[in-house]
N, C-alpha and C. Protein backbone atom coordinates (compact mmCIF):
# COMPACT_ATOMS: atom_id res chain seq x y z
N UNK A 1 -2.82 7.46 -8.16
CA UNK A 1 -3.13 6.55 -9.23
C UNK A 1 -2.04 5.50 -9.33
N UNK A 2 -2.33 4.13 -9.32
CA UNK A 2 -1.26 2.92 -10.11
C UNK A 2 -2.16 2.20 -11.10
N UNK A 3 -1.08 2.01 -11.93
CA UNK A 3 -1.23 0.89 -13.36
C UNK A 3 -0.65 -0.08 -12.56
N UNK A 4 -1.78 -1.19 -13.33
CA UNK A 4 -1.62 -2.56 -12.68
C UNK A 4 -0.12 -3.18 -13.72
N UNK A 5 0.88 -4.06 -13.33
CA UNK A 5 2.26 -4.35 -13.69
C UNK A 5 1.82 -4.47 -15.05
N UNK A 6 0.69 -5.53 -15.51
CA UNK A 6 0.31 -5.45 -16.71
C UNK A 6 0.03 -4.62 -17.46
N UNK A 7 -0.13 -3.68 -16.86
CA UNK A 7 -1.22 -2.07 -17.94
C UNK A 7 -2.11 -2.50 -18.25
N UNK A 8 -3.32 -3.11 -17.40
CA UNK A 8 -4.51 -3.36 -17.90
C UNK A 8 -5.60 -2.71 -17.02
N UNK A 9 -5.02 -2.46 -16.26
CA UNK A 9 -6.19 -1.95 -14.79
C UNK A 9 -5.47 -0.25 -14.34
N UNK A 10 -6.35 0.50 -14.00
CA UNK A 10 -5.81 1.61 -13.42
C UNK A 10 -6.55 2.30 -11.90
N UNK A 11 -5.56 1.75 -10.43
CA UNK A 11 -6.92 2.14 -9.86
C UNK A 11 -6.18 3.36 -8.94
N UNK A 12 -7.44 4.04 -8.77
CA UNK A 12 -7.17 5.46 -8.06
C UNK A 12 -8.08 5.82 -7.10
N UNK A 13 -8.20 7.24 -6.63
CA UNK A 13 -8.56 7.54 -5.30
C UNK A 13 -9.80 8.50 -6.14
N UNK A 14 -11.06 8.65 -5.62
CA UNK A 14 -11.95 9.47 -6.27
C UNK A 14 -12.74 9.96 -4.80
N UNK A 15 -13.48 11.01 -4.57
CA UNK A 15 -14.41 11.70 -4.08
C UNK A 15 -15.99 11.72 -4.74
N UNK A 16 -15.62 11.04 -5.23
CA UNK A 16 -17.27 11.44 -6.53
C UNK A 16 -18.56 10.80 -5.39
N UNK A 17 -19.02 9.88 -4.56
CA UNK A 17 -19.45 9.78 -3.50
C UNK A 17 -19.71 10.77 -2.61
N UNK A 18 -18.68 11.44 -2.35
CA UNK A 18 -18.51 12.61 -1.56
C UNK A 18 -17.35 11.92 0.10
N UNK A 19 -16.85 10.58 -0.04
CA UNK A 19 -15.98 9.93 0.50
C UNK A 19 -15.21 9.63 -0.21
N UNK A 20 -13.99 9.59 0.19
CA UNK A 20 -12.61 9.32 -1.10
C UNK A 20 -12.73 7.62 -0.82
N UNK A 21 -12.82 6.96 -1.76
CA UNK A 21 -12.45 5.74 -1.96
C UNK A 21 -11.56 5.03 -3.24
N UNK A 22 -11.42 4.18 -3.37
CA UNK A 22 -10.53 3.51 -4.46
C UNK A 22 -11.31 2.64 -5.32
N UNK A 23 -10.78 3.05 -6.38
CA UNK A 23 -11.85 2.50 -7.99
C UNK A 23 -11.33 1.82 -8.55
N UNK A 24 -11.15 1.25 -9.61
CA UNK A 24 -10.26 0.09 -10.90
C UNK A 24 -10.96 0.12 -12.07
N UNK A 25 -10.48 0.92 -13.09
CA UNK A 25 -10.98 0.94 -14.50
C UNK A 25 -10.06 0.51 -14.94
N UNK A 26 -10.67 -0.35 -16.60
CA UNK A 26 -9.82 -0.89 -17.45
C UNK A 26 -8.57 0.34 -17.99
N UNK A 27 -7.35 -0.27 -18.34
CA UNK A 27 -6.80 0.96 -18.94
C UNK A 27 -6.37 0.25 -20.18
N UNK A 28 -6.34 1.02 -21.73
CA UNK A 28 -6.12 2.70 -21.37
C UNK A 28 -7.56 2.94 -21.75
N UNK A 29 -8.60 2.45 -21.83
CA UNK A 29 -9.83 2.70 -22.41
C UNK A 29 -10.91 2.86 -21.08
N UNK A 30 -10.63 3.94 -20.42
CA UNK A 30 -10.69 4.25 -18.88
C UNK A 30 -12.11 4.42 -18.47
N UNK A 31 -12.78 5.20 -20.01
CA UNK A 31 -14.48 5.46 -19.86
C UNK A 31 -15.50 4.14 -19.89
N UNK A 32 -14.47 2.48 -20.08
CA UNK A 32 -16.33 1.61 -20.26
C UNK A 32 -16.31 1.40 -18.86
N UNK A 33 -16.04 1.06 -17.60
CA UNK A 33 -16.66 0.78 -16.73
C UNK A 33 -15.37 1.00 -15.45
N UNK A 34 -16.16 1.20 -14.09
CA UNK A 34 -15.12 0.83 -13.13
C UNK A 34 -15.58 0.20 -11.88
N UNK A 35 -14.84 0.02 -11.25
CA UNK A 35 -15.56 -1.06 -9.85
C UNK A 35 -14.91 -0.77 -8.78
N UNK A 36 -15.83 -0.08 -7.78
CA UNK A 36 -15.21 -0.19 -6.44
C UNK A 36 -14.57 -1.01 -5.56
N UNK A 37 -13.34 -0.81 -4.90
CA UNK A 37 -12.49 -1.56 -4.51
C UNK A 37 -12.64 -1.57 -2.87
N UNK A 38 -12.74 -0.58 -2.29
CA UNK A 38 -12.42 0.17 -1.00
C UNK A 38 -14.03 -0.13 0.02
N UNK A 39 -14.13 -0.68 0.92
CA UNK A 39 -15.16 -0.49 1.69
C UNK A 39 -15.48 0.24 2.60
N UNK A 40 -14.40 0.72 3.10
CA UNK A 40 -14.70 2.01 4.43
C UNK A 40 -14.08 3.02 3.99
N UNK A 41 -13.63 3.93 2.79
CA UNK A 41 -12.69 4.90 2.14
C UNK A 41 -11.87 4.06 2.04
N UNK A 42 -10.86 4.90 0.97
CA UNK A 42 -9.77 4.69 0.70
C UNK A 42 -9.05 5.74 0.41
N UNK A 43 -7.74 5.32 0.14
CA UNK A 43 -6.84 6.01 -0.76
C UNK A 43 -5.26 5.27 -1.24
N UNK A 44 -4.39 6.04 -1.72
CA UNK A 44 -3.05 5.71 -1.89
C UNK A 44 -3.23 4.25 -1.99
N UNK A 45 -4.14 3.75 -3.52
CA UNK A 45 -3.47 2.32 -3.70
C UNK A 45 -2.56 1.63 -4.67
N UNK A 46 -2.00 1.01 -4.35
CA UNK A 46 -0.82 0.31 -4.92
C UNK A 46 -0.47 -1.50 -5.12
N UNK A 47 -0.22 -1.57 -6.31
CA UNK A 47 -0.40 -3.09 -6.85
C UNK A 47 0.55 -3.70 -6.24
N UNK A 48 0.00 -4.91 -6.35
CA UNK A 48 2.00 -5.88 -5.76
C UNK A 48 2.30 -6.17 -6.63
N UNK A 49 3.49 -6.19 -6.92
CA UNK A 49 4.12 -6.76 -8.14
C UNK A 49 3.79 -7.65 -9.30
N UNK A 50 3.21 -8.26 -8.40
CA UNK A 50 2.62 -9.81 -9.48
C UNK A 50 1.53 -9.19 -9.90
N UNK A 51 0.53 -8.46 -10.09
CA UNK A 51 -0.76 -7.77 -10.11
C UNK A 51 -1.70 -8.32 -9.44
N UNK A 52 -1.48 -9.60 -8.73
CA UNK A 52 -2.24 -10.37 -7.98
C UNK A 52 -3.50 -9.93 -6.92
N UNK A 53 -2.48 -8.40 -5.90
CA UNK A 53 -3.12 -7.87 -4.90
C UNK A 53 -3.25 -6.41 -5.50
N UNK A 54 -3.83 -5.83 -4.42
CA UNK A 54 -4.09 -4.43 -4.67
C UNK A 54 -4.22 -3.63 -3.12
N UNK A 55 -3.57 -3.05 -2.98
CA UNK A 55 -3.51 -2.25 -0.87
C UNK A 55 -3.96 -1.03 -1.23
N UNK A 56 -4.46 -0.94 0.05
CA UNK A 56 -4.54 0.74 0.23
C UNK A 56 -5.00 1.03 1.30
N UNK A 57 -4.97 2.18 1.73
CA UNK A 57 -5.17 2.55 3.25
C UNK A 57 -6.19 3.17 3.65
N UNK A 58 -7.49 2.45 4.36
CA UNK A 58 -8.49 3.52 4.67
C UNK A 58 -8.73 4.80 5.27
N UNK A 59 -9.54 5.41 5.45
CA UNK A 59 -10.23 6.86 6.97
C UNK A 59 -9.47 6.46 7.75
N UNK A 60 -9.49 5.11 8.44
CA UNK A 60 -9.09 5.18 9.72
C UNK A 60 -7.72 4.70 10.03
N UNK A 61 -6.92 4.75 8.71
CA UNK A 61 -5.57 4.49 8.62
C UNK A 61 -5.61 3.03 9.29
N UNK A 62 -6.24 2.26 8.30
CA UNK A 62 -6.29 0.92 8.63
C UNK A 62 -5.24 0.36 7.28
N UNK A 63 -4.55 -0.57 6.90
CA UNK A 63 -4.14 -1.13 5.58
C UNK A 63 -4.15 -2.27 5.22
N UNK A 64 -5.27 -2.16 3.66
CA UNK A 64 -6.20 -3.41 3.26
C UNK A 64 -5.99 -3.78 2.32
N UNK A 65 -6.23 -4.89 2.07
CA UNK A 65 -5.08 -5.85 0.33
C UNK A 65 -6.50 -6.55 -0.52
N UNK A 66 -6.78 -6.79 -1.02
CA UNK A 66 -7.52 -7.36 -2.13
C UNK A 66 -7.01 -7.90 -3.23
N UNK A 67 -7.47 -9.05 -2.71
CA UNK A 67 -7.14 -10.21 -4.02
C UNK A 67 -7.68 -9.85 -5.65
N UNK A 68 -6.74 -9.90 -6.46
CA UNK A 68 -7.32 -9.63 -7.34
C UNK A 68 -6.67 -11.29 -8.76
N UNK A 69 -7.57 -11.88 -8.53
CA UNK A 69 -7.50 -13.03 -9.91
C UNK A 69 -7.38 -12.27 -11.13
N UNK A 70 -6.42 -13.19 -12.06
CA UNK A 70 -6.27 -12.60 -13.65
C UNK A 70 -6.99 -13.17 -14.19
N UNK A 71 -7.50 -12.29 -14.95
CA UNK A 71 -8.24 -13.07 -15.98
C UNK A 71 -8.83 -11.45 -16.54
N UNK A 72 -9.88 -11.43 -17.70
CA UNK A 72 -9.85 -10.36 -18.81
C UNK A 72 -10.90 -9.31 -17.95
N UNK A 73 -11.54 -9.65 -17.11
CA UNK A 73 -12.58 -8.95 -15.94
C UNK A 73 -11.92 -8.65 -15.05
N UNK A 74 -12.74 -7.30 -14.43
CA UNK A 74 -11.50 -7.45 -13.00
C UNK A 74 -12.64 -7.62 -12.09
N UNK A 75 -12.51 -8.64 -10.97
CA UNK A 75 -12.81 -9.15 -10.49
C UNK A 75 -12.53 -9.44 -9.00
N UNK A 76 -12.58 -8.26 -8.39
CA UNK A 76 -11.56 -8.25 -7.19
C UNK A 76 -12.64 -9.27 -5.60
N UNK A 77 -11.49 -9.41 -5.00
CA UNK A 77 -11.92 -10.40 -3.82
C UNK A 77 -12.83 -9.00 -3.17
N UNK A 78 -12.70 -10.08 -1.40
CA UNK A 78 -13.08 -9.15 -0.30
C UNK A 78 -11.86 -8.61 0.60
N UNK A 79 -11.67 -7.11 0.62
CA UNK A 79 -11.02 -6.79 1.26
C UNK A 79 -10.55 -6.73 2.33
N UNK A 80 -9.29 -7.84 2.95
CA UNK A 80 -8.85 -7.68 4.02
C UNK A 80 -8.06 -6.91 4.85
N UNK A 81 -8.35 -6.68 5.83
CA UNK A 81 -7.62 -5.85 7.08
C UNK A 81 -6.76 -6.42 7.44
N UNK A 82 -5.05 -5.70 7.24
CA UNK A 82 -4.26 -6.03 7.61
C UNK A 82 -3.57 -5.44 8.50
N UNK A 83 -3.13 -4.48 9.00
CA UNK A 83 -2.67 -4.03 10.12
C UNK A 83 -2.97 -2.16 10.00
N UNK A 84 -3.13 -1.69 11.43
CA UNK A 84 -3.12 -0.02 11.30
C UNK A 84 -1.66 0.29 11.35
N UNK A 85 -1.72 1.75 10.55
CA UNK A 85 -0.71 2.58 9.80
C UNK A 85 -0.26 3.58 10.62
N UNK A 86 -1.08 3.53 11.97
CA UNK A 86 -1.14 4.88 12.57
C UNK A 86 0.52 5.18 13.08
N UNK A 87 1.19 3.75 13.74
CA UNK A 87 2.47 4.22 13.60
C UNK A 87 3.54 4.99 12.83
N UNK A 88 3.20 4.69 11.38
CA UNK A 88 3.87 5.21 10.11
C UNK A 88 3.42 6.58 10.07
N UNK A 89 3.26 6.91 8.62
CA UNK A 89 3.40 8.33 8.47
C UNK A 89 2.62 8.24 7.03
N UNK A 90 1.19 7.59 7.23
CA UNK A 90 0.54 7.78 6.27
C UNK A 90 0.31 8.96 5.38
N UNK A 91 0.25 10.28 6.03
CA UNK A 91 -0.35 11.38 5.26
C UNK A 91 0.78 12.18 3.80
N UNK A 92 2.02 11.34 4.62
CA UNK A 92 3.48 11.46 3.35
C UNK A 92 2.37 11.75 2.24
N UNK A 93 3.19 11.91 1.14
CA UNK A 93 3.04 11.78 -0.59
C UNK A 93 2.92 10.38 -1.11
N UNK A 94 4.01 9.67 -0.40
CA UNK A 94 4.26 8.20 -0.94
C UNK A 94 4.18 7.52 0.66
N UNK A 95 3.20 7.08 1.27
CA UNK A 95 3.52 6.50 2.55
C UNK A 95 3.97 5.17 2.06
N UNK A 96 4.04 4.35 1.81
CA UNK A 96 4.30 3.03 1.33
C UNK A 96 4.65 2.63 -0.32
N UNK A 97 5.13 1.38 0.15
CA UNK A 97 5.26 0.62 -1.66
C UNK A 97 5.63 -0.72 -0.96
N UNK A 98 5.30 -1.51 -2.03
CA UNK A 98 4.95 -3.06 -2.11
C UNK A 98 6.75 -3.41 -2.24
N UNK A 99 6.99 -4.37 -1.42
CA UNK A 99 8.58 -5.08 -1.70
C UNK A 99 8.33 -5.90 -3.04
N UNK A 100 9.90 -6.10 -3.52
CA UNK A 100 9.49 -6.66 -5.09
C UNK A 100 9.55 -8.32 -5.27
N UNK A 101 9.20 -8.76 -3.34
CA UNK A 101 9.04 -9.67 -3.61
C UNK A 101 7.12 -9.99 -3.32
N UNK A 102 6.58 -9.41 -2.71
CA UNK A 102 4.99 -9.20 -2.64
C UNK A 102 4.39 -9.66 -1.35
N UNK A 103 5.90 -9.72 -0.07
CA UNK A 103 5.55 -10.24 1.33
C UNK A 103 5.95 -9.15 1.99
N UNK A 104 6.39 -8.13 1.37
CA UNK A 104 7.08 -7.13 2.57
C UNK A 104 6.74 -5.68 2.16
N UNK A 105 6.58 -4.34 2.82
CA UNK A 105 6.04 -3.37 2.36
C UNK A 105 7.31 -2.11 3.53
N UNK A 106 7.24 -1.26 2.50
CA UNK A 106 8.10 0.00 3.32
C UNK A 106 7.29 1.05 3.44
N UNK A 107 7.28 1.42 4.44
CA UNK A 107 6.49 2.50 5.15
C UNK A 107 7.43 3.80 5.48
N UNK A 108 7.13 4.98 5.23
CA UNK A 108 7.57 6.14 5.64
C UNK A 108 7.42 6.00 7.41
N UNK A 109 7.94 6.63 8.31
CA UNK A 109 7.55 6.48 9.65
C UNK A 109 8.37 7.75 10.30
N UNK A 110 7.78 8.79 11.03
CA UNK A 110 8.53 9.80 11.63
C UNK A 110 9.11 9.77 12.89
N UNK A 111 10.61 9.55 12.95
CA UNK A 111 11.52 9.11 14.22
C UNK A 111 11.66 10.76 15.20
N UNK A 112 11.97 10.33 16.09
CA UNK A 112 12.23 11.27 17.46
C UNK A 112 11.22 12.59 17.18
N UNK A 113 11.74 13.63 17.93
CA UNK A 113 11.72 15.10 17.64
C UNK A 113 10.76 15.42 16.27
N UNK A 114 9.43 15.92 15.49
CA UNK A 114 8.92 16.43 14.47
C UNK A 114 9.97 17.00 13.45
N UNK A 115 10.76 17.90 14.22
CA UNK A 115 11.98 18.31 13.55
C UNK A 115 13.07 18.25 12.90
N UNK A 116 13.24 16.85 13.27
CA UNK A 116 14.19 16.51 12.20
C UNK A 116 14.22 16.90 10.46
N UNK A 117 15.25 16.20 10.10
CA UNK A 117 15.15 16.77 8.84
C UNK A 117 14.39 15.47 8.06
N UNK A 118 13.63 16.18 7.21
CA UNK A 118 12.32 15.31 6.60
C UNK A 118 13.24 14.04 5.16
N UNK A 119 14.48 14.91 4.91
CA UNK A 119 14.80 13.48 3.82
C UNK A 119 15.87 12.68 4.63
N UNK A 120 15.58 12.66 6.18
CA UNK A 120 16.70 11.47 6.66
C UNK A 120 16.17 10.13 6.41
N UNK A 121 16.97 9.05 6.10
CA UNK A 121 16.46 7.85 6.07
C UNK A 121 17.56 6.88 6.48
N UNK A 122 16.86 5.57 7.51
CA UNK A 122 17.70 4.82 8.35
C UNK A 122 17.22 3.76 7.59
N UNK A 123 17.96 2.66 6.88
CA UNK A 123 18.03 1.61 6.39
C UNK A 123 18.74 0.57 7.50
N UNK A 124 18.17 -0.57 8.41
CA UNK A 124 19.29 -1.27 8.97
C UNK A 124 19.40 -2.56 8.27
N UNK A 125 20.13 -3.14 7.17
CA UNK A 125 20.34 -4.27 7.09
C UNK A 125 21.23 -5.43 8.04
N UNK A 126 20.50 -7.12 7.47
CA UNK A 126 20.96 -7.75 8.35
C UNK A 126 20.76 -7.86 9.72
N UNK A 127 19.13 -7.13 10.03
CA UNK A 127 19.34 -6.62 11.60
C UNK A 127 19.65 -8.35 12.45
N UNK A 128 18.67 -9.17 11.90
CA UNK A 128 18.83 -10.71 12.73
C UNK A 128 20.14 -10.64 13.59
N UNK A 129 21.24 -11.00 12.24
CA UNK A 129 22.30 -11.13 13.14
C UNK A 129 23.09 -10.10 13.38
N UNK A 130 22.77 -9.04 13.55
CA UNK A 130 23.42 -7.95 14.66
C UNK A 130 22.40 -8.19 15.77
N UNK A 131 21.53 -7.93 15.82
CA UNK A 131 20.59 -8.41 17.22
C UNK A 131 21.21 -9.73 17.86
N UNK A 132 21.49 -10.84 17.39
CA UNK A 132 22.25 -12.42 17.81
C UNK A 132 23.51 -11.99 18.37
N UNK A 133 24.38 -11.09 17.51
CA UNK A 133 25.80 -10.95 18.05
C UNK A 133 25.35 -9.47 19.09
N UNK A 134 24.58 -8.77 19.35
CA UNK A 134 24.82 -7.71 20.82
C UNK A 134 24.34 -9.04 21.85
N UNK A 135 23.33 -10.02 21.34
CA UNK A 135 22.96 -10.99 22.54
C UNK A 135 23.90 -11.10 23.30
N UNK A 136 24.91 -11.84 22.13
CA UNK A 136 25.72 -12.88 22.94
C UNK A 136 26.44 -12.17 23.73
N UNK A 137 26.98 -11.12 22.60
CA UNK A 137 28.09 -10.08 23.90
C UNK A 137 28.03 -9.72 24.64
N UNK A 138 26.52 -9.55 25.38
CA UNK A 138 25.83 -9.55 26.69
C UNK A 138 26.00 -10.08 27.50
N UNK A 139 26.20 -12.11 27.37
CA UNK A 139 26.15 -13.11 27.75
C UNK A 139 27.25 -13.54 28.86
């Protein structure tokens, strides 16, 4: 489940179909209506910051964004396909979250060996120019 930044929208993952897809009811008054979001399943969706978009990841570990305009209806676009997940590590708890600027997204992803230990995490900042300076030192 995410609340939209505003607290006006709440959308989540349901089976009631008998396919898990992603819904959007008003919140907090959750029972007048809701609207399907998701066209091929869904799940795990999550707002961008601005409440603008809305992602989530289909069946086929595809990951799809929908425009969503403000205004007092919700009113969502057509859902586009943006890149497969299969590299990452969709089935996590939290596979992803929206950067807090609404162009960049962090993905869980499982490095080497299965075995490792599951709370390691590699942050590389700055990679540009460390990649520029091993160039040159190459050179």
């Amino acid at each position: 489940q995410a609340l939209s930044p505003d607290g006006k929208w709440l959308a989540y993952t349901s089976v009631e179909t008998g396919q898990q897809q992603v819904y959007v009811r008003p919140f907090p008054d959750a029972k007048v209506a809701k609207r399907l979001v998701s066209v091929n399943g869904g799940w795990m969706p999550r707002w961008s910051r601005s409440g603008r978009e809305l992602f989530y990841i289909d069946n086929a570990n595809i990951f799809w964004s929908v425009a969503v305009p403000p205004g007092p209806v919700f009113t969502p676009g057509i859902p586009k396909q943006l890149f497969s997940t299969v590299p990452y590590s969709p089935l996590s708890l939290y596979p992803f979250d929206v950067g807090a600027d609404d162009k960049r997204f962090l993905f869980s992803r499982p490095v080497g060996n299965q075995t490792m230990r599951p709370d390691e995490l590699i942050v590389v900042e700055n990679f540009g120019e460390e990649l520029r300076a091993k160039v040159k030192a190459k050179k």
